[in-house]
C-alpha atoms as a PDB file:
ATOM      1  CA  UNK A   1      54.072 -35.551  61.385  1.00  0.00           C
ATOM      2  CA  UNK A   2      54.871 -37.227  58.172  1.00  0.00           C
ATOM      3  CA  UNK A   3      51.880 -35.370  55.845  1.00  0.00           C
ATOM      4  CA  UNK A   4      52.917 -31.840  57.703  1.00  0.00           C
ATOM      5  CA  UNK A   5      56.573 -33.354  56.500  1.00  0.00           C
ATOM      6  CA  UNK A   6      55.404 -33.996  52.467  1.00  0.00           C
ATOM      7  CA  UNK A   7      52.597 -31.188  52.283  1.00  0.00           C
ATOM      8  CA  UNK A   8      55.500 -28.329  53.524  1.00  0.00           C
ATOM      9  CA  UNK A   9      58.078 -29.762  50.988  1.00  0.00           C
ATOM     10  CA  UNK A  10      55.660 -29.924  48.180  1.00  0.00           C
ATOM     11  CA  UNK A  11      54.544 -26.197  48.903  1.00  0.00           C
ATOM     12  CA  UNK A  12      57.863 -24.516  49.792  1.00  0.00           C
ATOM     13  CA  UNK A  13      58.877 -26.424  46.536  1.00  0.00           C
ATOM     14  CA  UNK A  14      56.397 -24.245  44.645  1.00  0.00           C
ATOM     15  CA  UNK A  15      58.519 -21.488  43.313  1.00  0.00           C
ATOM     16  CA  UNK A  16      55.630 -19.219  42.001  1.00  0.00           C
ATOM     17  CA  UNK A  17      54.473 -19.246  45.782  1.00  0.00           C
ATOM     18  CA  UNK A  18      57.888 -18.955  47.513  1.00  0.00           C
ATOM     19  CA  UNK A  19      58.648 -16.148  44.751  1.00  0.00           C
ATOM     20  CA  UNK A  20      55.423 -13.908  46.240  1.00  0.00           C
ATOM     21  CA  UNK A  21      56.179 -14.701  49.766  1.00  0.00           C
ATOM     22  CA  UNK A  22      59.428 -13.227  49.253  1.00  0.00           C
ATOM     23  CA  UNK A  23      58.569  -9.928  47.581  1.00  0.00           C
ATOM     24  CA  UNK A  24      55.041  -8.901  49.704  1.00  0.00           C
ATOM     25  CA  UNK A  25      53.934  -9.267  53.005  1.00  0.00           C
ATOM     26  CA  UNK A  26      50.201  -9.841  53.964  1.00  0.00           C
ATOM     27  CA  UNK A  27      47.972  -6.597  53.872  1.00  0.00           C
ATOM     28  CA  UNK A  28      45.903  -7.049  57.022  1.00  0.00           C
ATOM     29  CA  UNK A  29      47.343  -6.624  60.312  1.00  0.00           C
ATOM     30  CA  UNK A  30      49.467 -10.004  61.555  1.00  0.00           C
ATOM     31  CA  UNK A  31      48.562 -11.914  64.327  1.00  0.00           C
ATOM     32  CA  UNK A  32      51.888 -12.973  64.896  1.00  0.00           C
ATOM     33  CA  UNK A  33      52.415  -9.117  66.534  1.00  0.00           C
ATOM     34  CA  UNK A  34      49.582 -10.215  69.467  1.00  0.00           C
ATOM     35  CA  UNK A  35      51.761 -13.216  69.668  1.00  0.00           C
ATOM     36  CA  UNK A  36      49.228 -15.596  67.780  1.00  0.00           C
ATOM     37  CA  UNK A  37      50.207 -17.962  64.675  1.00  0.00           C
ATOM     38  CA  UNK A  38      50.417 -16.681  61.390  1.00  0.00           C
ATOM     39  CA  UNK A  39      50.206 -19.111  58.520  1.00  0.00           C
ATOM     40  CA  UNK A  40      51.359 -16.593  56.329  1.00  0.00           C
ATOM     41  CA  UNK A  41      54.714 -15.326  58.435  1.00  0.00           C
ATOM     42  CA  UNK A  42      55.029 -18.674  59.302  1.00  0.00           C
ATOM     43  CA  UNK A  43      55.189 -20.295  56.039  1.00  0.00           C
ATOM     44  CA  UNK A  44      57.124 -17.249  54.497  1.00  0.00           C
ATOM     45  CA  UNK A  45      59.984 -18.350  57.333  1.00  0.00           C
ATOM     46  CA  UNK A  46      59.629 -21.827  57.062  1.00  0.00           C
ATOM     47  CA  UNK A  47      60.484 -21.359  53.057  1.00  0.00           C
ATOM     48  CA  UNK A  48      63.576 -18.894  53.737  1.00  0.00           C
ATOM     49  CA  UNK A  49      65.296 -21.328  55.810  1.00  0.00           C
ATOM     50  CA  UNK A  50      64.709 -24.311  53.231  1.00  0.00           C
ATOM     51  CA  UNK A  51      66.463 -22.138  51.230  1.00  0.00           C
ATOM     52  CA  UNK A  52      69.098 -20.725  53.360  1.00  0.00           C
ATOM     53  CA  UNK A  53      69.150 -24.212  55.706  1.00  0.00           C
ATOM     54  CA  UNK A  54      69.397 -26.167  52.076  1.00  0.00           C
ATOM     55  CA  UNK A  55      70.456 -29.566  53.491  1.00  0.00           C
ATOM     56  CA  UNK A  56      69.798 -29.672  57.150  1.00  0.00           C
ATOM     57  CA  UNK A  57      67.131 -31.111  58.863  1.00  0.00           C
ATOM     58  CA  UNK A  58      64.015 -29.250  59.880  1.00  0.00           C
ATOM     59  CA  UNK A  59      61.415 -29.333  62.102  1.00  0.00           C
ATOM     60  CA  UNK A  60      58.413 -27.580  61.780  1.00  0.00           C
ATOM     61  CA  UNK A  61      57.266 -27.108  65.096  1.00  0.00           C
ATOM     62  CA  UNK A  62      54.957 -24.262  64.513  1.00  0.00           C
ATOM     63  CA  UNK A  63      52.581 -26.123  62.070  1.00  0.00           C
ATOM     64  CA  UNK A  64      53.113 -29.097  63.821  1.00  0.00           C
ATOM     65  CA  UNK A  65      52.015 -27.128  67.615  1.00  0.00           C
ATOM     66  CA  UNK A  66      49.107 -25.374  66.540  1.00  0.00           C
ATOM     67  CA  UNK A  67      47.546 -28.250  63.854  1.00  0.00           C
ATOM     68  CA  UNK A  68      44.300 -27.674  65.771  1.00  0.00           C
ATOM     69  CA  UNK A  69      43.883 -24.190  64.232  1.00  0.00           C
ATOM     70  CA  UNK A  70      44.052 -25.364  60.989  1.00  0.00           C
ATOM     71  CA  UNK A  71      41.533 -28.385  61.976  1.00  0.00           C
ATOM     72  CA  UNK A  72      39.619 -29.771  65.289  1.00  0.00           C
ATOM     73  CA  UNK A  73      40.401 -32.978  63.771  1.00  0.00           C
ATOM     74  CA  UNK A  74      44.276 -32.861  63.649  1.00  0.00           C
ATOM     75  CA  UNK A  75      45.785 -33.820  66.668  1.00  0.00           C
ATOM     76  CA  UNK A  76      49.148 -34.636  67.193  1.00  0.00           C
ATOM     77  CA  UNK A  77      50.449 -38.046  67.180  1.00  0.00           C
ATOM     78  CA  UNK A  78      47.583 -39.722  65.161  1.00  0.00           C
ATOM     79  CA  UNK A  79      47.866 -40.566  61.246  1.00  0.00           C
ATOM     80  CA  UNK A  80      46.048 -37.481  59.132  1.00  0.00           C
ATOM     81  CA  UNK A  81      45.033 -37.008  55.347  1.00  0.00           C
ATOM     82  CA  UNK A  82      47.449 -35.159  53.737  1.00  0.00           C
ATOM     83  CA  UNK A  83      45.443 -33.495  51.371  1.00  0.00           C
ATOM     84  CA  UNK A  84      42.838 -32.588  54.231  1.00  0.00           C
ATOM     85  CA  UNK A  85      46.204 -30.679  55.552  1.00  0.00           C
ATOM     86  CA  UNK A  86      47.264 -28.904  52.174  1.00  0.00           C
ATOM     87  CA  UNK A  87      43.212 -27.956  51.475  1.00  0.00           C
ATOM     88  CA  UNK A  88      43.494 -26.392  55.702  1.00  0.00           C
ATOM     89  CA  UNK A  89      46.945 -24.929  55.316  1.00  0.00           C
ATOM     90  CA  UNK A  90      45.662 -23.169  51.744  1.00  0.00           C
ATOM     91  CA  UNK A  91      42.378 -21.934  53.516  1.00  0.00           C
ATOM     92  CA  UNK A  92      44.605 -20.321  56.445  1.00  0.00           C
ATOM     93  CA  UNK A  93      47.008 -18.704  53.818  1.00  0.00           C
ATOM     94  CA  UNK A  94      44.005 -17.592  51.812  1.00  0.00           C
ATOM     95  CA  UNK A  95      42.747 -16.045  54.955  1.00  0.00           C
ATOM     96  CA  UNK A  96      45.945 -14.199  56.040  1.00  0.00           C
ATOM     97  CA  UNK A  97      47.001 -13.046  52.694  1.00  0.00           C
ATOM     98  CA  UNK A  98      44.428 -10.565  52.348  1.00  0.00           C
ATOM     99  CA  UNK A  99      41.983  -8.157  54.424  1.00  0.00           C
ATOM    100  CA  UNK A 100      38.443  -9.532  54.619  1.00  0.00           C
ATOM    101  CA  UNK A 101      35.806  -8.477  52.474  1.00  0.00           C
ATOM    102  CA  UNK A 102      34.123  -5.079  53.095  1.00  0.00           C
ATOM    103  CA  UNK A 103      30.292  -5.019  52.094  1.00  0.00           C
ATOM    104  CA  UNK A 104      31.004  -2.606  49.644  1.00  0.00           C
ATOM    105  CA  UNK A 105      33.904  -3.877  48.111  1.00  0.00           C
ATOM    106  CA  UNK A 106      34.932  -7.291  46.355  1.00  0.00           C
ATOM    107  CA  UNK A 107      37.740  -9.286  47.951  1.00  0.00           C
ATOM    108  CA  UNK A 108      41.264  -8.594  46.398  1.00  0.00           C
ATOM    109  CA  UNK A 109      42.318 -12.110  44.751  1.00  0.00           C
ATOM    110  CA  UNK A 110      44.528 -13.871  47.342  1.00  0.00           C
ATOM    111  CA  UNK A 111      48.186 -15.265  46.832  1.00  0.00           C
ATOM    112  CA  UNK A 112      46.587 -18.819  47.194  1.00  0.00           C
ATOM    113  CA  UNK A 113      44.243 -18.227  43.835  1.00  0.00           C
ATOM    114  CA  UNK A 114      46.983 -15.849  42.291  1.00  0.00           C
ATOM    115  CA  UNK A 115      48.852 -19.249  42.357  1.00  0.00           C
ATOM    116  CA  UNK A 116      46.520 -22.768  42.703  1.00  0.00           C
ATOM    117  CA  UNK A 117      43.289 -21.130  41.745  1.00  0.00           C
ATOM    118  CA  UNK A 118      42.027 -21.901  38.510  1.00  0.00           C
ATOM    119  CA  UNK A 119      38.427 -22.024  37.158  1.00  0.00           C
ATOM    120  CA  UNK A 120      36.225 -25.005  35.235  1.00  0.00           C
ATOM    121  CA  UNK A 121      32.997 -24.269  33.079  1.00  0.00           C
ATOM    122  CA  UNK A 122      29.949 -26.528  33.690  1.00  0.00           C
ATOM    123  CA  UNK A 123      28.096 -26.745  30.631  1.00  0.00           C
ATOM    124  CA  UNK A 124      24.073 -27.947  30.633  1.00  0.00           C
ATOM    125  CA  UNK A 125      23.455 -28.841  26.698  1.00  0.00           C
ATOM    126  CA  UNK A 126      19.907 -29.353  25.286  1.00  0.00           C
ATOM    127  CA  UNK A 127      20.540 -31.608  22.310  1.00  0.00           C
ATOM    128  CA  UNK A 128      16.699 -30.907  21.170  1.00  0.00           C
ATOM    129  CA  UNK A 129      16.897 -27.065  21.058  1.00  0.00           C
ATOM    130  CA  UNK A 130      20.926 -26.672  21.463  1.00  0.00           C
ATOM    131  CA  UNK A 131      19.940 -24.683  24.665  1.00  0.00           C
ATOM    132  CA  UNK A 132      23.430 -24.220  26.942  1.00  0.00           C
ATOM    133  CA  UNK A 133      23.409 -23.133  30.208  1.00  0.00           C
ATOM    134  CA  UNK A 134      26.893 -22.577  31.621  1.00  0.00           C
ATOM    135  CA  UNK A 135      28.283 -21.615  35.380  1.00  0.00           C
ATOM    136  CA  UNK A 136      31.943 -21.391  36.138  1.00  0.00           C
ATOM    137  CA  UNK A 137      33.240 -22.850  39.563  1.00  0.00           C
ATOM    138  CA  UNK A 138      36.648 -21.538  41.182  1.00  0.00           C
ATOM    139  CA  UNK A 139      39.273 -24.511  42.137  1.00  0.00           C
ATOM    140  CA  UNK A 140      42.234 -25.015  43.852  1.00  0.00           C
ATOM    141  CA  UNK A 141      42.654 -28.936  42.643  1.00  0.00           C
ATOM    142  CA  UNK A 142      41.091 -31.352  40.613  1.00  0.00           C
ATOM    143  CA  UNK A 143      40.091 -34.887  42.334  1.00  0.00           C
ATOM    144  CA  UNK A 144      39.720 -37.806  39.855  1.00  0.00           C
ATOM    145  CA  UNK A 145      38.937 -41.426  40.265  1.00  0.00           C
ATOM    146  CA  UNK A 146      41.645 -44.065  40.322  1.00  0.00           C
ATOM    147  CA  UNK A 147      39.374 -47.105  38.642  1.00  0.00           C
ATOM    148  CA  UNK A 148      39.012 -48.148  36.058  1.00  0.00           C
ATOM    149  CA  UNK A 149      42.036 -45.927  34.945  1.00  0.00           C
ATOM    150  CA  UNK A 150      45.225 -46.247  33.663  1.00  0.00           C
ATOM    151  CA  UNK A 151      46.918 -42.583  33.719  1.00  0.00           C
ATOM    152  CA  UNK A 152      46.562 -39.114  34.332  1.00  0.00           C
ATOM    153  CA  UNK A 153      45.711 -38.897  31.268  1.00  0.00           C
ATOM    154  CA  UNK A 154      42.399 -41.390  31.201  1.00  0.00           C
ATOM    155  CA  UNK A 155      41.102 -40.074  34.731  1.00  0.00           C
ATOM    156  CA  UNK A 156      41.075 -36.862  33.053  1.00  0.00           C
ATOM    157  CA  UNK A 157      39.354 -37.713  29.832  1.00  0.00           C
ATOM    158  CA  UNK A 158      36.700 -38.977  32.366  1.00  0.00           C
ATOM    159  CA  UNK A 159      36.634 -36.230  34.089  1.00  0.00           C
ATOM    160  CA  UNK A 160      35.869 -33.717  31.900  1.00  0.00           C
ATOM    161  CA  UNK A 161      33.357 -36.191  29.102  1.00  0.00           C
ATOM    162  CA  UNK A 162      29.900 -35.841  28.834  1.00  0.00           C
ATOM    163  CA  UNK A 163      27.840 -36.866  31.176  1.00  0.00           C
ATOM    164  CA  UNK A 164      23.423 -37.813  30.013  1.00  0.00           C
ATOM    165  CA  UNK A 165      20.955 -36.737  32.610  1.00  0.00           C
ATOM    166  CA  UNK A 166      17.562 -38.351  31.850  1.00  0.00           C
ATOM    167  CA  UNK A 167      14.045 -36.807  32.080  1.00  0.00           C
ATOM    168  CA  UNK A 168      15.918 -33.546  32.665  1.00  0.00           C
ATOM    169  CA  UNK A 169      13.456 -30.206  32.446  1.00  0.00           C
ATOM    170  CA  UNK A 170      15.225 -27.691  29.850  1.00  0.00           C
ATOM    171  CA  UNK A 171      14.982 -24.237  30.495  1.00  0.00           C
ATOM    172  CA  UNK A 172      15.009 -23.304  26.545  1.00  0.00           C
ATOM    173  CA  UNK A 173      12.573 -25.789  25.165  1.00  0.00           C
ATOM    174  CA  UNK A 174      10.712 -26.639  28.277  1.00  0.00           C
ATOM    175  CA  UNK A 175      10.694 -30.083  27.698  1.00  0.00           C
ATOM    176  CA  UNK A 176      11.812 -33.172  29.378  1.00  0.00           C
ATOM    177  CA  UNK A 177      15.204 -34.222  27.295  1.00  0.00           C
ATOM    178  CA  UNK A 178      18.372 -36.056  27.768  1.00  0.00           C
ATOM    179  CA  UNK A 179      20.410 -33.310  29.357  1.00  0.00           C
ATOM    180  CA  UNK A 180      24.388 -33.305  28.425  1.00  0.00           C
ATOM    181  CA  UNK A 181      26.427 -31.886  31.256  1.00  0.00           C
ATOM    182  CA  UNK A 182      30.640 -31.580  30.543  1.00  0.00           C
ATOM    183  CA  UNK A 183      32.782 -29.832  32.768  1.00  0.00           C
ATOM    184  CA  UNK A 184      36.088 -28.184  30.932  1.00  0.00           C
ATOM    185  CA  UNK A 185      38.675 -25.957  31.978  1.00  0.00           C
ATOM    186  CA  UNK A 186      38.047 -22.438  31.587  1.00  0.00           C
ATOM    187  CA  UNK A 187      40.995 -20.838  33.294  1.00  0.00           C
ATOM    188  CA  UNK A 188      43.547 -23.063  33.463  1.00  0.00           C
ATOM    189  CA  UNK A 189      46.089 -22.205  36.884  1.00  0.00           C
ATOM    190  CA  UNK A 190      49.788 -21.453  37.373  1.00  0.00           C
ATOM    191  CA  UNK A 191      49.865 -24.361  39.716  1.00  0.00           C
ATOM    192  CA  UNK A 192      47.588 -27.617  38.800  1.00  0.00           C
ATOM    193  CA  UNK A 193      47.341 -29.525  41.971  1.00  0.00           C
ATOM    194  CA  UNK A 194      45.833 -33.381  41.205  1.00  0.00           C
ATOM    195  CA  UNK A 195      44.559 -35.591  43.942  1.00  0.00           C
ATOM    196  CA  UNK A 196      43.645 -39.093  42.769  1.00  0.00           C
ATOM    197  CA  UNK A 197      41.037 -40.121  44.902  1.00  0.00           C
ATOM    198  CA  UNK A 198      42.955 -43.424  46.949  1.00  0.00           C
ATOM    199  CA  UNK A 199      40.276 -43.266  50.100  1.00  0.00           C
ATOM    200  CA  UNK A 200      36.828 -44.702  49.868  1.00  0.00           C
ATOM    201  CA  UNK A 201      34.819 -43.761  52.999  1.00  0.00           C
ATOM    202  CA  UNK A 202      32.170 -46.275  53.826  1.00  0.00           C
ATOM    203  CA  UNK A 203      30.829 -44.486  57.364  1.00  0.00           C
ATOM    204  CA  UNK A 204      32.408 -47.041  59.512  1.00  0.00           C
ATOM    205  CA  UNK A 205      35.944 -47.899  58.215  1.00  0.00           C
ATOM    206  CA  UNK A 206      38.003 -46.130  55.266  1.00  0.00           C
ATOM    207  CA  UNK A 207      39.724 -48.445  52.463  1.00  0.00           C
ATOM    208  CA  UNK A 208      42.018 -47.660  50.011  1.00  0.00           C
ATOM    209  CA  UNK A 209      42.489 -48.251  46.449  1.00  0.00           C
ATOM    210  CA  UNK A 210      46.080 -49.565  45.809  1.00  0.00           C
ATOM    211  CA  UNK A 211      46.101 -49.698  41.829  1.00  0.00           C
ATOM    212  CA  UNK A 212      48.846 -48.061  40.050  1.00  0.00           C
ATOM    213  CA  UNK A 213      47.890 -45.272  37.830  1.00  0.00           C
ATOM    214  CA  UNK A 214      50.823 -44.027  35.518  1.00  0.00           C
ATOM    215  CA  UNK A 215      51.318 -39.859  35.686  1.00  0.00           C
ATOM    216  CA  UNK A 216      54.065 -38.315  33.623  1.00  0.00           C
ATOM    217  CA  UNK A 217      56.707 -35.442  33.989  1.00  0.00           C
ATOM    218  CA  UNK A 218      55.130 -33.300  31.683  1.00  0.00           C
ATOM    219  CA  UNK A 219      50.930 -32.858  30.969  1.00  0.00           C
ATOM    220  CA  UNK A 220      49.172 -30.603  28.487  1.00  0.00           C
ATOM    221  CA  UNK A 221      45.750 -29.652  29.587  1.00  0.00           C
ATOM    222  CA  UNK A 222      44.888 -27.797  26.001  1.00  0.00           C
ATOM    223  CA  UNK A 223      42.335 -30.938  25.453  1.00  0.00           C
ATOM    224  CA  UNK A 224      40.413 -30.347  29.080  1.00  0.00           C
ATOM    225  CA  UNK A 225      40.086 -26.840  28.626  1.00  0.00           C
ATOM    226  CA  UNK A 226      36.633 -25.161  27.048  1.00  0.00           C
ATOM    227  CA  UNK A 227      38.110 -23.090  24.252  1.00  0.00           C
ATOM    228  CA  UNK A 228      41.073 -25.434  22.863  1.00  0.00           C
ATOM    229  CA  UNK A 229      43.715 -24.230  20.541  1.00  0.00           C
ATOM    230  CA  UNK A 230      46.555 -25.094  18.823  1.00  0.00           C
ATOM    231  CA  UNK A 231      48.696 -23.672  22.136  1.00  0.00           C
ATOM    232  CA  UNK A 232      49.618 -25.900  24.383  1.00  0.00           C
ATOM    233  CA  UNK A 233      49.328 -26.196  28.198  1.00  0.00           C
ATOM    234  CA  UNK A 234      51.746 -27.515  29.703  1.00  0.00           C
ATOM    235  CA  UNK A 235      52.819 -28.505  32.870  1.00  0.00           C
ATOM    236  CA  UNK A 236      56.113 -29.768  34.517  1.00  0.00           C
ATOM    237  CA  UNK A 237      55.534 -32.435  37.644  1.00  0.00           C
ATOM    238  CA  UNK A 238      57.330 -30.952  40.485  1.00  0.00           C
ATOM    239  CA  UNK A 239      56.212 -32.825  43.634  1.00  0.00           C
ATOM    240  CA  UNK A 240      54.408 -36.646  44.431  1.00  0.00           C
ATOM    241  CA  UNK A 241      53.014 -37.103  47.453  1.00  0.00           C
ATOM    242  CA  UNK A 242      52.940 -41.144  48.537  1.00  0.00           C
ATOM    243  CA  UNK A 243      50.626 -42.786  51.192  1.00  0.00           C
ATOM    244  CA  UNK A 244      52.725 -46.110  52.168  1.00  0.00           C
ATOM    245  CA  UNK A 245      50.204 -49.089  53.644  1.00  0.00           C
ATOM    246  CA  UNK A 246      46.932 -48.851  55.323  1.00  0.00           C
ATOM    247  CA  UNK A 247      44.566 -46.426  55.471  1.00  0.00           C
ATOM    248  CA  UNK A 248      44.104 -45.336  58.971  1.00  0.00           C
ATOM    249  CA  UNK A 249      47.881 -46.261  59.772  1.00  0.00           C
ATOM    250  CA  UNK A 250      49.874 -45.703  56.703  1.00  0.00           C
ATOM    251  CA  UNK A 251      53.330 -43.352  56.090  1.00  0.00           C
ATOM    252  CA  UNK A 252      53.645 -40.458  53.755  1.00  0.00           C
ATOM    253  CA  UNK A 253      56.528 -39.895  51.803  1.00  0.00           C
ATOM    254  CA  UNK A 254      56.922 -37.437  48.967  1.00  0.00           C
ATOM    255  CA  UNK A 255      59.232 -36.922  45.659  1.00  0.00           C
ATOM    256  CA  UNK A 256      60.638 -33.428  44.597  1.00  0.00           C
ATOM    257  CA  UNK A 257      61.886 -32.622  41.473  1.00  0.00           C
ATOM    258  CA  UNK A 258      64.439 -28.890  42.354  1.00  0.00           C
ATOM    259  CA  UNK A 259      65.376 -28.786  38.285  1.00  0.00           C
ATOM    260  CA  UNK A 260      64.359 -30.166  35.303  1.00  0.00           C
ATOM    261  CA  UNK A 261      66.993 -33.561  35.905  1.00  0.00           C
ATOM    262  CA  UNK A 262      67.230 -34.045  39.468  1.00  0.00           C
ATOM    263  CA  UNK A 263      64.568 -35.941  42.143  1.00  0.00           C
ATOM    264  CA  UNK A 264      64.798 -36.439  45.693  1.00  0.00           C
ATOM    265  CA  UNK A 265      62.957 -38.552  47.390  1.00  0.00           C
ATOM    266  CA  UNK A 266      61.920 -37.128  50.825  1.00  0.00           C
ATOM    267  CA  UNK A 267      61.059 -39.519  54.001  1.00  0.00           C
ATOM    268  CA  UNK A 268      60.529 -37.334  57.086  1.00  0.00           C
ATOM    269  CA  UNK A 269      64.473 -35.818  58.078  1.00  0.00           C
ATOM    270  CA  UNK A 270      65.539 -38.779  55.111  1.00  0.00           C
ATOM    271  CA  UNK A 271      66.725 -37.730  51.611  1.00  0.00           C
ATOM    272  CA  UNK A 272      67.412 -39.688  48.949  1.00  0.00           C
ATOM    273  CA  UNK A 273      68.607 -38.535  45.274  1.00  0.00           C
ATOM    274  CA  UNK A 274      66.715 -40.909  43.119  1.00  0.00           C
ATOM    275  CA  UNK A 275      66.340 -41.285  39.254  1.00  0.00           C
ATOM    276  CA  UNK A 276      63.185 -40.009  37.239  1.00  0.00           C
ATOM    277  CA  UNK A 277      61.885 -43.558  37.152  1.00  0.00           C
ATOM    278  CA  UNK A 278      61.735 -43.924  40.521  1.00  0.00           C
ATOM    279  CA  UNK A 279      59.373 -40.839  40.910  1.00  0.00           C
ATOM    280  CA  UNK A 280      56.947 -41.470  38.601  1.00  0.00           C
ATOM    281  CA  UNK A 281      56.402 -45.452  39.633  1.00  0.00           C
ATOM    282  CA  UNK A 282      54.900 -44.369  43.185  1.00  0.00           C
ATOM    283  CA  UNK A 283      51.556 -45.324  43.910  1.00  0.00           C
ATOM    284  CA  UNK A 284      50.961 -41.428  44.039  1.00  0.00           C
ATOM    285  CA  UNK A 285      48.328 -39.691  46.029  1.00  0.00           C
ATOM    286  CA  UNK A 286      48.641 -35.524  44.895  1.00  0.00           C
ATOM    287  CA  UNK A 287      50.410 -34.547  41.788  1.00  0.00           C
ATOM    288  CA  UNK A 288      52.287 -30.665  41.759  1.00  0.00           C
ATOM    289  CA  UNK A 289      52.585 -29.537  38.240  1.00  0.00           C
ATOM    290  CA  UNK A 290      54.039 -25.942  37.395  1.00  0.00           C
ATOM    291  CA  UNK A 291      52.800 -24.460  34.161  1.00  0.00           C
ATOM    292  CA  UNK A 292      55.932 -24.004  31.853  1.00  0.00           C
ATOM    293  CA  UNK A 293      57.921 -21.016  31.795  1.00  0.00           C
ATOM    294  CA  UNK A 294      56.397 -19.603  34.333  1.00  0.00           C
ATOM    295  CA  UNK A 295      58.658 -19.353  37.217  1.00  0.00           C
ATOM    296  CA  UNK A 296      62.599 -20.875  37.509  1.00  0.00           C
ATOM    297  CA  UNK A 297      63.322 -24.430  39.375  1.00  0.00           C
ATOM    298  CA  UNK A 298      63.375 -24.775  43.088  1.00  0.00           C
ATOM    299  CA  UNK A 299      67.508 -25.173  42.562  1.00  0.00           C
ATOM    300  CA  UNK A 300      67.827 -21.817  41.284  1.00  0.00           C
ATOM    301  CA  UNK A 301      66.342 -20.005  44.851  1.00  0.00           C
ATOM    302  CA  UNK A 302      69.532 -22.132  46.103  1.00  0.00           C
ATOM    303  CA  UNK A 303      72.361 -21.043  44.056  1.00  0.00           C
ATOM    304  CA  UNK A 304      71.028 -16.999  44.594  1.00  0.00           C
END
């Protein structure tokens, strides 16, 4: 159960979601009352006994018995990706947070966006008539490449530069050009969630790239986002998720930072206080970063 283990600490770590768990439930009628799970009610208890249970050892049997609602592919027992977990366990809290859709009314933003959901501008550029073309796409994370990069900081650079597609029709001058495409932050998110993209699939086996890419504590997104300014945006690493050896048989561990000096390093029911440089020299998989200022530390839900 090790990537239910780091996924759950990473997220009940998330004080901007723990905060709105606490103060509302879930609009639509809970199917915890029919006697059904609830990732919602679930995860709402789950973070108010990490809180009031503050260290003891927990188990979390309820995500861990019904994994197959979240995926057919989870079973029990048998090595998972984590981030295929946090992407299910988001979609199921998405889904429980608010009523669905009526036909003639938009969906109320959920308490998933309210916290992870952020938006990014894709930008078509004619660089014969200066035609643009832009479309903005909702996410929840960004996933950049691991080679040939060196940080955080390079893989998103690369993410976000422009990209030349030849022999490209443009809709302003109707001619065959060069398209430039660059994708930039439009709405940057409470939460930034990173996943560095470790896992190749190749159809018949999985393999897994093992180069160390540095990430630091704190990350300022004002130069990936479409309308820079002189504000900054920054971001304070809270939580490191680790995949430990091979791909289809590895171990997650994670690293929690609950204030702005301490980091624990969390290995199933093990916990370790460790120093800063031992969190941020993991071969990391996902990246937790809370924008500044906007909520307290995990430690501070302790001491209330």
């Amino acid at each position: 159960t090790c990537f239910v283990n780091c996924i759950l600490q990473c997220v009940v770590h998330t004080v901007p979601l723990v905060l709105k768990l606490q103060k509302d439930d879930h609009t639509d009628a809970c199917p915890g009352a029919s006697g059904k799970f609830c990732c919602y009610c679930s995860l709402k208890v789950h973070a108010d006994e990490v809180i009031s249970l503050s260290g003891a050892v927990l188990y979390p049997k309820k995500f861990v018995e019904h994994l197959k609602l979240f995926s057919e592919n989870f079973r029990r027992g048998r090595h998972q990706d984590a981030h295929e977990f946090l992407r299910c366990l988001l979609d199921k809290l998405d889904e429980a947070s608010v009523p669905p859709r009526s036909p003639s009314s938009e969906r109320p933003s959920s308490i998933v966006t309210q916290v992870f959901g952020g938006q990014l501008k894709s930008q078509l550029h004619c660089p014969e008539c200066n035609y643009c073309s832009d479309r903005l796409e909702p996410f929840l994370d960004l996933n950049l490449e691991v080679i040939p990069m060196a940080t955080v900081m390079d893989a998103l650079k690369s993410f976000t530069k422009i990209e030349v597609f030849e022999n490209y029709g443009c809709d302003g001058c109707k001619s065959r050009v060069n398209m430039e495409k660059q994708l930039k932050v439009e709405q940057a998110p409470e939460v930034l969630v990173i996943q560095l993209k470790r896992f190749q699939n190749f159809g018949s086996h999985i393999t897994k790239i093992e180069d160390c890419m540095m990430y630091q504590e704190e990350l300022d997104l004002n130069p990936f986002m479409s309308s820079p300014d002189n504000k900054p945006q920054k971001y304070d690493l809270y939580g490191v998720v680790e995949h430990e050896g091979a791909p289809s048989n590895g171990h997650y561990v994670c690293y929690i930072r609950s204030s702005r000096t301490n980091w624990f390093h969390f290995n199933d029911s093990k916990v370790m206080k460790i120093n800063d440089a031992m969190a941020l020299e993991s071969e990391a998989y996902l990246l937790f970063y809370a924008k500044q200022g906007s909520s307290p530390w995990f430690s501070t839900l302790l001491k209330r």
